[in-house]
C-alpha atoms as a PDB file:
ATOM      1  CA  UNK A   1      24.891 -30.286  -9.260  1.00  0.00           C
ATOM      2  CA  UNK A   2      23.697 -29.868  -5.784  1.00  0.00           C
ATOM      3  CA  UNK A   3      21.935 -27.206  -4.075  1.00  0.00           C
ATOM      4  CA  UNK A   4      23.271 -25.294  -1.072  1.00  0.00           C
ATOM      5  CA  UNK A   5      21.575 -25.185   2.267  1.00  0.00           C
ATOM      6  CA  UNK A   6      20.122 -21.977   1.647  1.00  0.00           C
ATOM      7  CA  UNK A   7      18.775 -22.975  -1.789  1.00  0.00           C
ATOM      8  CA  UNK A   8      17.064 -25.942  -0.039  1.00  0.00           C
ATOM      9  CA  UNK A   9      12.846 -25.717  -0.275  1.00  0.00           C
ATOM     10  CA  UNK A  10      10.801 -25.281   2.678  1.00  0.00           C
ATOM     11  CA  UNK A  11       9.331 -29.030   3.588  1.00  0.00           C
ATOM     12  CA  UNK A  12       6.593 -29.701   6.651  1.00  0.00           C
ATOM     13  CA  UNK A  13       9.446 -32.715   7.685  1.00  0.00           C
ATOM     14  CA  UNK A  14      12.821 -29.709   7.911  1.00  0.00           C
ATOM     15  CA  UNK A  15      10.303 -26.564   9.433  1.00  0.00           C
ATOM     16  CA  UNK A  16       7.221 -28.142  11.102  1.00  0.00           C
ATOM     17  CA  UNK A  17       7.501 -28.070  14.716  1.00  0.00           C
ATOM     18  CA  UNK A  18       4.909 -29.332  17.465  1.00  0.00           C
ATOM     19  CA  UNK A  19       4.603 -27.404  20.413  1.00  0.00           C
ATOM     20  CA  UNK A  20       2.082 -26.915  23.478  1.00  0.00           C
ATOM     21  CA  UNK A  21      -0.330 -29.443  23.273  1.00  0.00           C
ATOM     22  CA  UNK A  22       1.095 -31.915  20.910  1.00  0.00           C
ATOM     23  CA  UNK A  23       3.421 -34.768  21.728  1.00  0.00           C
ATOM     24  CA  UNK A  24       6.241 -35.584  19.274  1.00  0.00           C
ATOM     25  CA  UNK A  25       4.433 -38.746  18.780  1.00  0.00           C
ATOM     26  CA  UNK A  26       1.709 -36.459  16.910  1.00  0.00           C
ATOM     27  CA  UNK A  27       4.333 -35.287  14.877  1.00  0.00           C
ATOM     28  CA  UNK A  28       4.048 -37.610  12.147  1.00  0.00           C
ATOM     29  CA  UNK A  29       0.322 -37.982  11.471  1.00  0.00           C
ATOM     30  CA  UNK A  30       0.676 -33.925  11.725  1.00  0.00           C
ATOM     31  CA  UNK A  31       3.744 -34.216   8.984  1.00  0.00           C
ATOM     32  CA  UNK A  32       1.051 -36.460   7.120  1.00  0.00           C
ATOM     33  CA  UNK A  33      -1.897 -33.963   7.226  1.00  0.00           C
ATOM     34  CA  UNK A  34       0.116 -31.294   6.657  1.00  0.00           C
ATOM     35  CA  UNK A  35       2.366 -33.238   3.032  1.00  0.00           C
ATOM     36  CA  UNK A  36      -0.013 -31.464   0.606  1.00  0.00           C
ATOM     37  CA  UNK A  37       1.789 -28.193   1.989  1.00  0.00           C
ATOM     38  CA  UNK A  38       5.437 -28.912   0.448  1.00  0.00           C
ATOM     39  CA  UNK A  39       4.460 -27.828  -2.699  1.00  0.00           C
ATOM     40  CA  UNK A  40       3.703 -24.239  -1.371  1.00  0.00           C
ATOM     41  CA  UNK A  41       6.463 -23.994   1.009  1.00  0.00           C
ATOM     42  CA  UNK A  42       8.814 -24.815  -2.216  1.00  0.00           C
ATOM     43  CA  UNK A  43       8.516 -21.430  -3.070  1.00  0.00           C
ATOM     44  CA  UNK A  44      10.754 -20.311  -0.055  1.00  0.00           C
ATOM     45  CA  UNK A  45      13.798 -21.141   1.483  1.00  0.00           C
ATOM     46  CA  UNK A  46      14.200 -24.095   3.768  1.00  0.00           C
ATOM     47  CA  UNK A  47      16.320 -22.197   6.323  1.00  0.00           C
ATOM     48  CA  UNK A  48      14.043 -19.243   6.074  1.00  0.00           C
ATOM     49  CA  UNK A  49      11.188 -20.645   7.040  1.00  0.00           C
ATOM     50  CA  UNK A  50       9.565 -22.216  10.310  1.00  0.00           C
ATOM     51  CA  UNK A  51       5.905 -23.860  10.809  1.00  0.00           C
ATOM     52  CA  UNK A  52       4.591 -24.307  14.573  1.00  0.00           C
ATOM     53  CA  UNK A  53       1.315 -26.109  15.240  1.00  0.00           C
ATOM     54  CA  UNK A  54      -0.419 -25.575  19.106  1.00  0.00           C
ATOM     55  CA  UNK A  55      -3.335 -27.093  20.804  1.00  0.00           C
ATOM     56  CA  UNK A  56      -4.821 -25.398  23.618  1.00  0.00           C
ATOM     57  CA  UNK A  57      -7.488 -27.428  26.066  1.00  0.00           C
ATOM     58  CA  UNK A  58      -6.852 -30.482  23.575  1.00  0.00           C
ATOM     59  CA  UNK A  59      -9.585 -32.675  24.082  1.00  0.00           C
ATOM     60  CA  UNK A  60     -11.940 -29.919  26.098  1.00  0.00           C
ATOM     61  CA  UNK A  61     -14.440 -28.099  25.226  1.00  0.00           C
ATOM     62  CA  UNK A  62     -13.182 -24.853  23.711  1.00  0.00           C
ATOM     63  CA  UNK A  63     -10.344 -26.543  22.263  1.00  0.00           C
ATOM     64  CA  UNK A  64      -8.110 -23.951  19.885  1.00  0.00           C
ATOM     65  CA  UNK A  65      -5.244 -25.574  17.330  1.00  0.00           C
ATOM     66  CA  UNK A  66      -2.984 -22.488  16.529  1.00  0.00           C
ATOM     67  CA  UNK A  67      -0.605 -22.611  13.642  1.00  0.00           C
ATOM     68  CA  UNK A  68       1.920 -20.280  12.896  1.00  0.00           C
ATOM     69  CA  UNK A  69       4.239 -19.718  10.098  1.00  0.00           C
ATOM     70  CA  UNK A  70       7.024 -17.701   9.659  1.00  0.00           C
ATOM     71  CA  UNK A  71       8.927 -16.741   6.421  1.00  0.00           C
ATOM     72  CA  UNK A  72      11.678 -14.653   6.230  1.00  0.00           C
ATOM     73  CA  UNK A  73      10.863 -11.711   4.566  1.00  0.00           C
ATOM     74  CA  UNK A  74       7.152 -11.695   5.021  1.00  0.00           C
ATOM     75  CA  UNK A  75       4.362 -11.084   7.800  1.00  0.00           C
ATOM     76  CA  UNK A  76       3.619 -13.837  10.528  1.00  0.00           C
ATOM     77  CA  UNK A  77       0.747 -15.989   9.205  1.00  0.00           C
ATOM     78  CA  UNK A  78      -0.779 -17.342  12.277  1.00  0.00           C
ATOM     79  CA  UNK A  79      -3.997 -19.524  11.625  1.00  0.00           C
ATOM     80  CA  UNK A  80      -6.792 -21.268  14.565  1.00  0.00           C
ATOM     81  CA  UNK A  81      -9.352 -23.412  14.150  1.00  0.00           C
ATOM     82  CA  UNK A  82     -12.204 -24.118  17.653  1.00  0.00           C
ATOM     83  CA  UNK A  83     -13.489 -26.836  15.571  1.00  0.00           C
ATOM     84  CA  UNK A  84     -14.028 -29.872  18.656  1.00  0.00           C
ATOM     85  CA  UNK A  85     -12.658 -32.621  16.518  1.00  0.00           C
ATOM     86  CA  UNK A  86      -8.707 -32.445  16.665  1.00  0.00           C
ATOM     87  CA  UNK A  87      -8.432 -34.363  13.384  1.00  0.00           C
ATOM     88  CA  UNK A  88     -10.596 -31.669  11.628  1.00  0.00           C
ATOM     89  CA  UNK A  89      -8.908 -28.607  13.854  1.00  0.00           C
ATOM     90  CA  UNK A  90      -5.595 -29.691  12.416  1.00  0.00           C
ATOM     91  CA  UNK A  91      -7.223 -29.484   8.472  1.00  0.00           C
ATOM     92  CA  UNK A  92      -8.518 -26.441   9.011  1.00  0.00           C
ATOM     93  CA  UNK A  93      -5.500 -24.820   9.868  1.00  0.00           C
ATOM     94  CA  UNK A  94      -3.933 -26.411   7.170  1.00  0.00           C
ATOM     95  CA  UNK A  95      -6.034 -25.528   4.389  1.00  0.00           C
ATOM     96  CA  UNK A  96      -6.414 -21.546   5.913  1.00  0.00           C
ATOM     97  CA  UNK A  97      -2.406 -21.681   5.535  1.00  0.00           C
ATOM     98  CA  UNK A  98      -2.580 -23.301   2.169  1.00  0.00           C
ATOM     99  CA  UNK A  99      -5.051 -20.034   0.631  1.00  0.00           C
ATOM    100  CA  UNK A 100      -2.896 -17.566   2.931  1.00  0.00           C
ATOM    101  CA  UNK A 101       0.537 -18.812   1.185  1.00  0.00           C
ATOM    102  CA  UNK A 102      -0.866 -18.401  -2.210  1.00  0.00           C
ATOM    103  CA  UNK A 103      -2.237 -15.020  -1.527  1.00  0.00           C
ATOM    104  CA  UNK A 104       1.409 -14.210  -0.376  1.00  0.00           C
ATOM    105  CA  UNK A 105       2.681 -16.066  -3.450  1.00  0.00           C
ATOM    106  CA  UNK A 106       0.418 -14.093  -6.144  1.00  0.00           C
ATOM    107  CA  UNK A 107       1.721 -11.198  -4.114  1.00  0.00           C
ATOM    108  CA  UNK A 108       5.003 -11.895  -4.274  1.00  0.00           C
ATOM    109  CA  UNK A 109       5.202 -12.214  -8.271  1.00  0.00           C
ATOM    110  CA  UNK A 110       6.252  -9.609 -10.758  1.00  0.00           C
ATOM    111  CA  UNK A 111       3.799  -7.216 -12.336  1.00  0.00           C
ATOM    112  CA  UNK A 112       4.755  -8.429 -15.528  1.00  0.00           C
ATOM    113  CA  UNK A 113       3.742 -11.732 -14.575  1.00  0.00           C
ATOM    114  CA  UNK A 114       1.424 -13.146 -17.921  1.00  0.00           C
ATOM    115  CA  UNK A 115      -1.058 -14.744 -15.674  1.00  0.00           C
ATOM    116  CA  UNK A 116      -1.977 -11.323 -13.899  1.00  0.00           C
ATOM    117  CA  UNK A 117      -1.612  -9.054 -18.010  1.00  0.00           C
ATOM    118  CA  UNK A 118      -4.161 -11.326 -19.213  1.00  0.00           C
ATOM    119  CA  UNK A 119      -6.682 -10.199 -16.756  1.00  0.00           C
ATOM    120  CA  UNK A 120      -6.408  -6.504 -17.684  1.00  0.00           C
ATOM    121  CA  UNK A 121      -5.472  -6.890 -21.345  1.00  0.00           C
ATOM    122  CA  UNK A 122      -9.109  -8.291 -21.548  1.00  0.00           C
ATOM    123  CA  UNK A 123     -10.604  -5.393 -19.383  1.00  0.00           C
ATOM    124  CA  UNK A 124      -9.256  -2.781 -21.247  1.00  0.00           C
ATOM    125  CA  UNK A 125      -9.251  -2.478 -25.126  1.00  0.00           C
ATOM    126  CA  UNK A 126      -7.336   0.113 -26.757  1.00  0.00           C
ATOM    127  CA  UNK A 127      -9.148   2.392 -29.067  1.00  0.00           C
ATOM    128  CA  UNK A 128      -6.579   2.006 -31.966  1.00  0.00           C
ATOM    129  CA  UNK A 129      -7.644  -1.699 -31.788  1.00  0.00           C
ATOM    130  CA  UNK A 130     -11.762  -1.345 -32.020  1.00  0.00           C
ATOM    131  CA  UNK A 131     -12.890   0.366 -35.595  1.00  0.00           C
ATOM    132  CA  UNK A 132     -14.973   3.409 -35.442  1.00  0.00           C
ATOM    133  CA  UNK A 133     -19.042   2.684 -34.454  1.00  0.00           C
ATOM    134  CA  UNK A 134     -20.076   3.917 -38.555  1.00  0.00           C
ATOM    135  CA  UNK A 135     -17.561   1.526 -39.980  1.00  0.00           C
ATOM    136  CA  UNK A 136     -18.557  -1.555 -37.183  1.00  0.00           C
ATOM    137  CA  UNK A 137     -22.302  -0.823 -37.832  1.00  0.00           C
ATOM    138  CA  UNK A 138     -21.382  -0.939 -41.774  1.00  0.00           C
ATOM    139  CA  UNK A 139     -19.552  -3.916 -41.278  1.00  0.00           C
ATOM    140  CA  UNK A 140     -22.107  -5.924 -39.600  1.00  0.00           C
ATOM    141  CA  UNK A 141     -24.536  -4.783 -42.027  1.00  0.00           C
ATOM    142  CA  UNK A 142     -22.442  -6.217 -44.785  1.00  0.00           C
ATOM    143  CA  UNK A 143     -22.184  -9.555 -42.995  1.00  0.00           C
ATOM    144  CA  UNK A 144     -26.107  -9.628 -42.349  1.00  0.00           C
ATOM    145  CA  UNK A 145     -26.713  -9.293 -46.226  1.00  0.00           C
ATOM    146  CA  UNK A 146     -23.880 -11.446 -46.817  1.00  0.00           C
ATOM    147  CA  UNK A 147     -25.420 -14.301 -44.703  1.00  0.00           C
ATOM    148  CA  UNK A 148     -29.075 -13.615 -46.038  1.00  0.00           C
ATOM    149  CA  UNK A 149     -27.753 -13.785 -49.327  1.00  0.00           C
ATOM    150  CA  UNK A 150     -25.791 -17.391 -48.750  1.00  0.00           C
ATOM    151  CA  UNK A 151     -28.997 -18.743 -47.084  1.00  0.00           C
ATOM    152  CA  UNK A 152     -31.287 -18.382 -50.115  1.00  0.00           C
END
């Protein structure tokens, strides 16, 4: 069975696009930083989606790498690192839009999701679930004797 083109995932090689700045000869060691990416971007739609990467002053001092992503549906995620190095600009803004996807993913997922119940099923225990104090106090008293008792 194949997938229509709106079904397709979001990759860096169909949405990344290199603009001010960058050559498209820097477009594939970008495409290579930036593989690590494709599984986040799988969660949307290839044609919805649309990644821009920017270099202002490349190679000056005061150097800013901008990148940008759009996804239908959701706010503009735009992401800069000053950092001098280009090579480390470039994984900065890649990692920033790696934690910014997920918190738009965990956003994005039903209440009823078992990963986020878990949290407050442990934060809240219902009182039909924990015995009276008397009959917990009892209880452990029981078990005390109990254990004194098997140890001698």
């Amino acid at each position: 069975m194949s997938r229509s083109a709106t079904s397709a995932p979001a990759t860096i090689k169909d949405c990344l696009r290199v603009g001010a700045g960058f050559s498209q000869g820097d477009r594939a060691w970008i495409a290579e930083q930036f593989a690590t990416l494709d599984s986040r971007l799988a969660a949307f739609h290839a044609d919805a989606t649309d990644l821009e990467i920017l270099v202002k002053d490349r190679g000056a001092r005061g150097q800013k790498v901008t990148l940008e992503c759009w996804v239908a549906g959701h706010p503009k995620i735009v992401t800069t690192s000053v950092e001098e190095d280009l090579h480390t600009a470039v994984n900065e803004v890649r990692d920033e839009l790696r934690r910014r996807l997920n918190d738009t993913k965990t956003r994005q997922e039903p209440r009823r999701n078992r990963h986020l119940r878990e949290h407050t099923i442990t934060d809240v225990i219902s009182p039909e679930l924990t015995p009276p104090l008397e009959e917990a106090a009892v209880a452990a008293d029981a078990g005390g004797a109990e254990g004194a008792a098997r140890g001698a």
